[in-house]
N, C-alpha and C. Protein backbone atom coordinates (compact mmCIF):
# COMPACT_ATOMS: atom_id res chain seq x y z
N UNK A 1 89.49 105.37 85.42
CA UNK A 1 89.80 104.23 84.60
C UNK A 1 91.30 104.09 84.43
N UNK A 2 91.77 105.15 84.22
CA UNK A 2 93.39 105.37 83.92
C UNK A 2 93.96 104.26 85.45
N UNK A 3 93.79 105.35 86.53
CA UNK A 3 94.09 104.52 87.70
C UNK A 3 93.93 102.97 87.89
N UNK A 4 92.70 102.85 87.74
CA UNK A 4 92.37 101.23 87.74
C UNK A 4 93.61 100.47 86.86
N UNK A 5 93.42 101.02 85.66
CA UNK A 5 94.58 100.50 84.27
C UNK A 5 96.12 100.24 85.03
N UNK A 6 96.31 101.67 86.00
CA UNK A 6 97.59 101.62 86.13
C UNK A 6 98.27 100.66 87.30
N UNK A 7 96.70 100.33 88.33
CA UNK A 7 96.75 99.26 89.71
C UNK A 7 97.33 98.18 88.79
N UNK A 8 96.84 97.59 87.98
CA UNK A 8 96.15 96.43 87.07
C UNK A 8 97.67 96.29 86.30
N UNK A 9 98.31 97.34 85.79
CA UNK A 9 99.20 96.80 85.31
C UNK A 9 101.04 96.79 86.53
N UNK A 10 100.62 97.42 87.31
CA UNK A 10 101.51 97.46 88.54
C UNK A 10 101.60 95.98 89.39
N UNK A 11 100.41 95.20 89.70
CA UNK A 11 100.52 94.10 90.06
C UNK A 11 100.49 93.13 88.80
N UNK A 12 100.68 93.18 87.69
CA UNK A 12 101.42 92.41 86.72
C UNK A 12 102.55 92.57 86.66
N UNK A 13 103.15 93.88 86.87
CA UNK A 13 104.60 93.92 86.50
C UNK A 13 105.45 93.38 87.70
N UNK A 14 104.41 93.58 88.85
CA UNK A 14 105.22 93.30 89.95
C UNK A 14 105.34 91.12 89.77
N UNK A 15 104.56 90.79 88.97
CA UNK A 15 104.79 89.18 89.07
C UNK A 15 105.76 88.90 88.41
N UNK A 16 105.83 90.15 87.30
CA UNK A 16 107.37 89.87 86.26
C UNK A 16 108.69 89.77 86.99
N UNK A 17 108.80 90.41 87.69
CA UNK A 17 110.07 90.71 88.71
C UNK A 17 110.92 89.91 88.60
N UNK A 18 112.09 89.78 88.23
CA UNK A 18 112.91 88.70 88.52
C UNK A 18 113.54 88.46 89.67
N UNK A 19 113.72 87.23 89.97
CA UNK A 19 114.74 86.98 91.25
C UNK A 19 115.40 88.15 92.07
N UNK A 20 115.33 88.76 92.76
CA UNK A 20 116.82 89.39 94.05
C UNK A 20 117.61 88.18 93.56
N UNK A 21 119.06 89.17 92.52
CA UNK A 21 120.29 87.93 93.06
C UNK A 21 120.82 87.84 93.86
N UNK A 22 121.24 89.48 94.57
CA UNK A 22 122.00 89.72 95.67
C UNK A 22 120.80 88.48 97.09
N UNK A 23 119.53 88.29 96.89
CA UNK A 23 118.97 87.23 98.17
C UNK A 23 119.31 86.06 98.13
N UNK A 24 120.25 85.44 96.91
CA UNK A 24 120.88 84.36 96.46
C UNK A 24 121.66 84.21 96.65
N UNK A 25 122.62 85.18 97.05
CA UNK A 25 124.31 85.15 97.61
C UNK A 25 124.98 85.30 96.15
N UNK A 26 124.76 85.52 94.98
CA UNK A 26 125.71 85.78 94.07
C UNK A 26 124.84 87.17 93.31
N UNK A 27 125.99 87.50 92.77
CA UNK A 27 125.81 88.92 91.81
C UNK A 27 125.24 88.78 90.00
N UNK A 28 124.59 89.43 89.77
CA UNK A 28 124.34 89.38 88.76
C UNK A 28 125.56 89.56 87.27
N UNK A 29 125.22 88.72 86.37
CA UNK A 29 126.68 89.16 85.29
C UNK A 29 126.70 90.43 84.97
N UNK A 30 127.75 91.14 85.00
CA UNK A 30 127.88 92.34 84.40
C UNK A 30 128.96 92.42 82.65
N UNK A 31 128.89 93.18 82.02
CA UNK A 31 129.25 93.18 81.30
C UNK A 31 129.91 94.47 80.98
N UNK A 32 131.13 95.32 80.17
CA UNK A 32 131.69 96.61 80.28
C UNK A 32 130.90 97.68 79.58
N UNK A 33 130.35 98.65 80.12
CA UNK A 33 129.47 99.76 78.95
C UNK A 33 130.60 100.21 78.47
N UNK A 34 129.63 100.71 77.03
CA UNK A 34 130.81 101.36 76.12
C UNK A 34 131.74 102.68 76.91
N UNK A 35 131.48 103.14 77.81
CA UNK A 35 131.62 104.57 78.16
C UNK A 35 132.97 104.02 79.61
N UNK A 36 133.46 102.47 79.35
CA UNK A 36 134.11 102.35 80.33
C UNK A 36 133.60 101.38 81.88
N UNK A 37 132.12 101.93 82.16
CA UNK A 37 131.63 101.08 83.76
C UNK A 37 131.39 100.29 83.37
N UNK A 38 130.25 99.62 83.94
CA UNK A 38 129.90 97.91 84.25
C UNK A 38 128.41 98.72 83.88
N UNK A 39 127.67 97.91 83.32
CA UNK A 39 126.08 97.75 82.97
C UNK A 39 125.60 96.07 82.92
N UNK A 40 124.43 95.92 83.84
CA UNK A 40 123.90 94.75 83.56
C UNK A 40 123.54 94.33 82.61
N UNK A 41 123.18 92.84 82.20
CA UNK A 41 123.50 92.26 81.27
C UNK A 41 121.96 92.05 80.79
N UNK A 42 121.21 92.14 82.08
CA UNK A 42 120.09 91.90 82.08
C UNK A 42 118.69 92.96 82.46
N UNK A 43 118.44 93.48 81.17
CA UNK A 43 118.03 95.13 81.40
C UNK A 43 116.28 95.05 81.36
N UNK A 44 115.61 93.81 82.14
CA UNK A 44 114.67 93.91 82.41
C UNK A 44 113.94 94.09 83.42
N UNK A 45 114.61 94.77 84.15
CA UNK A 45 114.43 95.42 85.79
C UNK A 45 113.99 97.30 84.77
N UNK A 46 115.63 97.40 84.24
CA UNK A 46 115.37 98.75 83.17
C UNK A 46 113.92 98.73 82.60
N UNK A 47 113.69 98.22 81.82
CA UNK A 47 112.48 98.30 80.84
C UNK A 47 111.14 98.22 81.55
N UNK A 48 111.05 97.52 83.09
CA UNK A 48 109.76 97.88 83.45
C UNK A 48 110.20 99.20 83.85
N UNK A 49 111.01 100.00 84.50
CA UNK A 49 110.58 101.16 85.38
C UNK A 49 110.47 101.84 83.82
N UNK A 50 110.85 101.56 82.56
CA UNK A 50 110.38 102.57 82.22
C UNK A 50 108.91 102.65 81.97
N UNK A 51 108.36 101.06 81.44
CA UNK A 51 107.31 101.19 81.43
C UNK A 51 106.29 101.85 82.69
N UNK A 52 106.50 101.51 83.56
CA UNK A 52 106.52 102.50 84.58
C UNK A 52 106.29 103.81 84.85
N UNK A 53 107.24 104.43 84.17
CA UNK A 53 107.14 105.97 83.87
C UNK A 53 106.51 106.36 82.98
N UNK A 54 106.22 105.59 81.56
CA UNK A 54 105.33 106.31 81.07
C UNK A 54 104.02 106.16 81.27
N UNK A 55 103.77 104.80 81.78
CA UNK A 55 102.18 105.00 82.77
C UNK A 55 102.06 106.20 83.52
N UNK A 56 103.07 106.75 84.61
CA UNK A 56 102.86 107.40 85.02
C UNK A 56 102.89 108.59 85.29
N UNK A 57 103.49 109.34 83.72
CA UNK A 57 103.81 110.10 82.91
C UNK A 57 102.22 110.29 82.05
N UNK A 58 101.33 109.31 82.20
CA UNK A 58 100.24 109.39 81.19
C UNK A 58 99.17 109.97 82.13
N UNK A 59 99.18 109.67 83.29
CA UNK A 59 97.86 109.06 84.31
C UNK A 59 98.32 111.26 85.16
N UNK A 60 98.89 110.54 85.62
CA UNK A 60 99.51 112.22 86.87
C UNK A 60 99.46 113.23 85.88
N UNK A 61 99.81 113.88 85.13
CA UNK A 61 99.09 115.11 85.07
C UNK A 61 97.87 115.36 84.41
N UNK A 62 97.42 114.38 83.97
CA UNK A 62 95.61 114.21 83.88
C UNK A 62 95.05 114.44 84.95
N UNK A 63 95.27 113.50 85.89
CA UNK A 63 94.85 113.49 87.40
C UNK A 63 95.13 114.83 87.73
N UNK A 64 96.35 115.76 87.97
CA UNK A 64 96.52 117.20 88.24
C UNK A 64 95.52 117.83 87.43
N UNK A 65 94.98 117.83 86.37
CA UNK A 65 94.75 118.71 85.68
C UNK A 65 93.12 118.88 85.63
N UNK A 66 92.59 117.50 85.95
CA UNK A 66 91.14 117.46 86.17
C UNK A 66 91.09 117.82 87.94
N UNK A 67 91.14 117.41 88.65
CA UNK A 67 91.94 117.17 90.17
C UNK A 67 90.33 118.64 90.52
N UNK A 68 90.98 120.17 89.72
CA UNK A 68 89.72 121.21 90.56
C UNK A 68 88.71 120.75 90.07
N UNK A 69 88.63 120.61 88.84
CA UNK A 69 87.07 120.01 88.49
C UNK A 69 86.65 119.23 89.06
N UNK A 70 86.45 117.90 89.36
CA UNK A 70 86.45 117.03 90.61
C UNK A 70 85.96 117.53 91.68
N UNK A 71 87.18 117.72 92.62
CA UNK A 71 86.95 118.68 93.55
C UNK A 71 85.72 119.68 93.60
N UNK A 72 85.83 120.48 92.28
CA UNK A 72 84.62 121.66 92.49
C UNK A 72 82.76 120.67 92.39
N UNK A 73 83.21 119.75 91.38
CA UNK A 73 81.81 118.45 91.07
C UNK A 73 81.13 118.39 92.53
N UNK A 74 82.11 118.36 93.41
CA UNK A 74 81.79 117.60 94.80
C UNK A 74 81.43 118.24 95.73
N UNK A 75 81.59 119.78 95.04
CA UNK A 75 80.60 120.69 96.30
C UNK A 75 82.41 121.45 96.86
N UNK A 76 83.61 121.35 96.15
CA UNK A 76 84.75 122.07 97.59
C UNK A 76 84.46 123.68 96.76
N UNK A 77 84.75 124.40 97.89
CA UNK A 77 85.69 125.74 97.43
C UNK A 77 87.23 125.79 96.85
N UNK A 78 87.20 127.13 96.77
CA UNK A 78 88.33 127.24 95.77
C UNK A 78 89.07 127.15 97.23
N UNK A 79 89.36 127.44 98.52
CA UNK A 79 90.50 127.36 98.81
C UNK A 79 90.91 125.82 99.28
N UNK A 80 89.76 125.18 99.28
CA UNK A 80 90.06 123.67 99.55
C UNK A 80 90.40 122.87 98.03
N UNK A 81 90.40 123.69 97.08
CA UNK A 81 91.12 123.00 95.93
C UNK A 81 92.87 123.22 96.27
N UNK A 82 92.82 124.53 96.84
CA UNK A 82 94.55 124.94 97.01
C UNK A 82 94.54 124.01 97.61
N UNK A 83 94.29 123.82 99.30
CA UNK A 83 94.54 122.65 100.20
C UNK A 83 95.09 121.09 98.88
N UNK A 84 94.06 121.06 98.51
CA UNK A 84 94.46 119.71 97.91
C UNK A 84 95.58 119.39 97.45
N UNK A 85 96.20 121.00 96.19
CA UNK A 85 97.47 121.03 95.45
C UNK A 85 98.17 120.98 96.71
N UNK A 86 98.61 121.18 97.31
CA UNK A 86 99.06 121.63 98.47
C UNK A 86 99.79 120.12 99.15
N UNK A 87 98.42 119.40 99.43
CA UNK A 87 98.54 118.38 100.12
C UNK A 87 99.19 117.26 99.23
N UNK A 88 98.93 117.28 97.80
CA UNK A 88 99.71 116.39 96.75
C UNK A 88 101.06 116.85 96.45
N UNK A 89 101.32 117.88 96.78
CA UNK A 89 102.77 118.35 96.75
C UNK A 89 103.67 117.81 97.75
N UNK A 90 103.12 118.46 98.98
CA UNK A 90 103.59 117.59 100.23
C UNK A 90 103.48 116.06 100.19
N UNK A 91 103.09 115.49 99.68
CA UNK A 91 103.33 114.26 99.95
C UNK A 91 103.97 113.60 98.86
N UNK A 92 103.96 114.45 97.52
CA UNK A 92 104.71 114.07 96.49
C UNK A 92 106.27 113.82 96.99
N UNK A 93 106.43 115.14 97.87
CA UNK A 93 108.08 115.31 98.63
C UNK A 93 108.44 114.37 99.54
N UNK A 94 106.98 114.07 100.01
CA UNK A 94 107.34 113.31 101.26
C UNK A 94 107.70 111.64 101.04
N UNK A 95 107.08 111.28 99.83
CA UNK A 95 107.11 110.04 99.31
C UNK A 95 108.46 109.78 98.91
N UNK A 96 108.19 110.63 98.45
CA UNK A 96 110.27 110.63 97.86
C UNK A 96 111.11 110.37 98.96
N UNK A 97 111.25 111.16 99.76
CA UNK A 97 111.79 111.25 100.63
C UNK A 97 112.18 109.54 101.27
N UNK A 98 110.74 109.33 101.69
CA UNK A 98 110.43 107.78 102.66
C UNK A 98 110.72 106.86 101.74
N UNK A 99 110.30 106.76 100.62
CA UNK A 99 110.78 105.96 99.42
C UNK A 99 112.23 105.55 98.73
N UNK A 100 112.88 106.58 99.18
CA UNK A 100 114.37 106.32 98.72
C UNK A 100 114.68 105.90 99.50
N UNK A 101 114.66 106.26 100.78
CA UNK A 101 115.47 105.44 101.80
C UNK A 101 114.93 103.79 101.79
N UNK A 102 113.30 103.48 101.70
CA UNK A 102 113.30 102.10 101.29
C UNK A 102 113.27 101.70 100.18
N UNK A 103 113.93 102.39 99.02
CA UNK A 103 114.22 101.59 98.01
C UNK A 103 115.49 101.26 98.13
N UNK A 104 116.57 101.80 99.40
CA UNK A 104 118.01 100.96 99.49
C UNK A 104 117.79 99.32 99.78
N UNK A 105 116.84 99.59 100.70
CA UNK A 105 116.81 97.97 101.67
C UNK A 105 115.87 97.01 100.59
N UNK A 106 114.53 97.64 99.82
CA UNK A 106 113.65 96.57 98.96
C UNK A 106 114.26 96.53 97.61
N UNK A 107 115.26 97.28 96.92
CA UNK A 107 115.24 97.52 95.32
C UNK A 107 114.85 98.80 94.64
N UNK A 108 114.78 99.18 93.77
CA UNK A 108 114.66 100.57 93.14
C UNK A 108 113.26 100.10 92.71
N UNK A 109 113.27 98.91 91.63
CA UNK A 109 111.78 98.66 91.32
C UNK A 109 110.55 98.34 91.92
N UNK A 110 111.17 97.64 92.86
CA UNK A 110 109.75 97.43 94.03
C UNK A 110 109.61 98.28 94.56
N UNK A 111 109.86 99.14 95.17
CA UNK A 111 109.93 100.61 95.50
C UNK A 111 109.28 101.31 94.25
N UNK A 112 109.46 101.38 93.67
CA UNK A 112 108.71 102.29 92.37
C UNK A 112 107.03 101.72 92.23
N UNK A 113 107.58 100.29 92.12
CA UNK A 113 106.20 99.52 91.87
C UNK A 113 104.96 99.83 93.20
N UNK A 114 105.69 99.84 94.14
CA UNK A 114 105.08 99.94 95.08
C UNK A 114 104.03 101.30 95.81
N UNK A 115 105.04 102.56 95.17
CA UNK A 115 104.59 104.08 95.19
C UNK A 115 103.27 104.27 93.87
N UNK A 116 103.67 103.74 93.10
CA UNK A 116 102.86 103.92 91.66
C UNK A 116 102.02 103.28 91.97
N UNK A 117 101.63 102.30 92.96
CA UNK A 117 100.29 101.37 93.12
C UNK A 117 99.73 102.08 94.03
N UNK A 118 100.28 102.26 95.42
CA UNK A 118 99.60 102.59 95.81
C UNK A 118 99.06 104.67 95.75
N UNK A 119 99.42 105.21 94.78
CA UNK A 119 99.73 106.58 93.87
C UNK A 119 97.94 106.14 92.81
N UNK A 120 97.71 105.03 92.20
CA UNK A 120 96.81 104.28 91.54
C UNK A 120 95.34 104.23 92.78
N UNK A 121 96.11 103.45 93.72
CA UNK A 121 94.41 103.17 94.98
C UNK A 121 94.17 104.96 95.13
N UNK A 122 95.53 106.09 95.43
CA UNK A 122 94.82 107.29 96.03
C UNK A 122 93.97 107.57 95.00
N UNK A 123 94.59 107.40 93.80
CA UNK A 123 93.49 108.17 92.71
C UNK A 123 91.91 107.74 92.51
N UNK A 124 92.18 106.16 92.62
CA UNK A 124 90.74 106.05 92.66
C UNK A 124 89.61 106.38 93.86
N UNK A 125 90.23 106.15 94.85
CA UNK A 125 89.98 107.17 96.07
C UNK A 125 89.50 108.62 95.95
N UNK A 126 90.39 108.74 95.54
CA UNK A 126 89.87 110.69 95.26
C UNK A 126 89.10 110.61 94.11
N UNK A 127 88.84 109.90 93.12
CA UNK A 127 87.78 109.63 92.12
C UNK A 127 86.49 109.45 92.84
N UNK A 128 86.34 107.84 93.66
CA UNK A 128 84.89 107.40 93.73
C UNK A 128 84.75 107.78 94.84
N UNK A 129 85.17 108.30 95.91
CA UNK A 129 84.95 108.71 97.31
C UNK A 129 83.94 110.14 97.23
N UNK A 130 83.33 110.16 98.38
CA UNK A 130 82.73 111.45 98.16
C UNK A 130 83.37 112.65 98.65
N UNK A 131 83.51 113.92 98.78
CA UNK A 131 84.19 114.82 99.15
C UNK A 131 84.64 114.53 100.38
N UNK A 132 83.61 114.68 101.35
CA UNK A 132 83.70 114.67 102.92
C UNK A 132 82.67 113.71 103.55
N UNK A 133 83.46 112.28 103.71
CA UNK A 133 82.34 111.14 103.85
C UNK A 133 81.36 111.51 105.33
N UNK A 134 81.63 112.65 106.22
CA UNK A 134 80.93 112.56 107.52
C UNK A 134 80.36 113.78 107.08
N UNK A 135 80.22 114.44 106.20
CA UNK A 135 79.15 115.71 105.98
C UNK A 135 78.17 115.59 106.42
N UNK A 136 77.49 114.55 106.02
CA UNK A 136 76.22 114.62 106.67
C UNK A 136 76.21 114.72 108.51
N UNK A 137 76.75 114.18 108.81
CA UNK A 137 76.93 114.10 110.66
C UNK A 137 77.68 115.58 110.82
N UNK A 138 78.42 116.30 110.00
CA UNK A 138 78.76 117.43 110.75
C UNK A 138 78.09 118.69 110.42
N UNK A 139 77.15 118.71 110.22
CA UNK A 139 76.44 119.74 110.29
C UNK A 139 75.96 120.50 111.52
N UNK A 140 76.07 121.49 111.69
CA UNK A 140 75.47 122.19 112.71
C UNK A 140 73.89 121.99 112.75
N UNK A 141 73.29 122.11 113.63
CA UNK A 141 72.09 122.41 113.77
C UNK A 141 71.65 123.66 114.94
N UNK A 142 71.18 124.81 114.91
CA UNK A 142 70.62 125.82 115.71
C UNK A 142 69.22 125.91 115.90
């Protein structure tokens, strides 16, 4: 449910989006932060990622934390629960990784928006899916 909640509010936030100014040919106003730099003027790009984060600050370590139970519901062993941590780690890194480099070319937020949604479909995936959808066909028979 969390997941669903978090698809659901990811393609809302993504309609909020404001304009690319830089796809307009001009820059957004800046204004001086107290501390001396430049801060935008317009801090609602800010306020979704945070909303953002605490969705997904709410949802991910629930999901980690139920994740063996699940898993064990569905018939795995314990070392295919490691596999799993395993495999969400690796790709936790790996996302990052692929993600920063296209959040230079799409934006920081669409990029965020975009990991957190589709971060939302795996979960429900690994929710309503069954363990191993070809079990039945791979069985041995002697």
């Amino acid at each position: 449910m969390v997941a669903g909640g978090g698809l659901v509010v990811a393609l809302v936030v993504a309609g909020l989006l404001p304009c690319e100014a830089a796809s307009r040919g001009h820059t957004p106003a800046k204004r001086a932060a107290p501390g001396g730099g430049e801060r935008m003027s317009d801090p609602t790009g800010f306020r979704l990622l945070v909303a953002i984060g605490m969705l997904d600050n709410a949802a991910r370590p629930a999901f980690l934390i139920y994740l063996p139970f699940l898993l064990q519901a569905k018939g795995a062993g314990l070392s295919l629960v490691g596999i799993a941590f395993a495999l969400v780690a690796v790709g936790g890194a790996l996302g990052k990784a692929v993600f920063g480099r296209i959040g230079e070319q799409i934006g920081v937020t669409r990029s965020v928006i975009l990991t957190e949604s589709g971060t939302a479909v795996a979960i429900l995936a690994a929710v309503l899916l069954p363990l191993a959808p070809s079990s039945s066909c791979c069985r041995c028979s002697a």
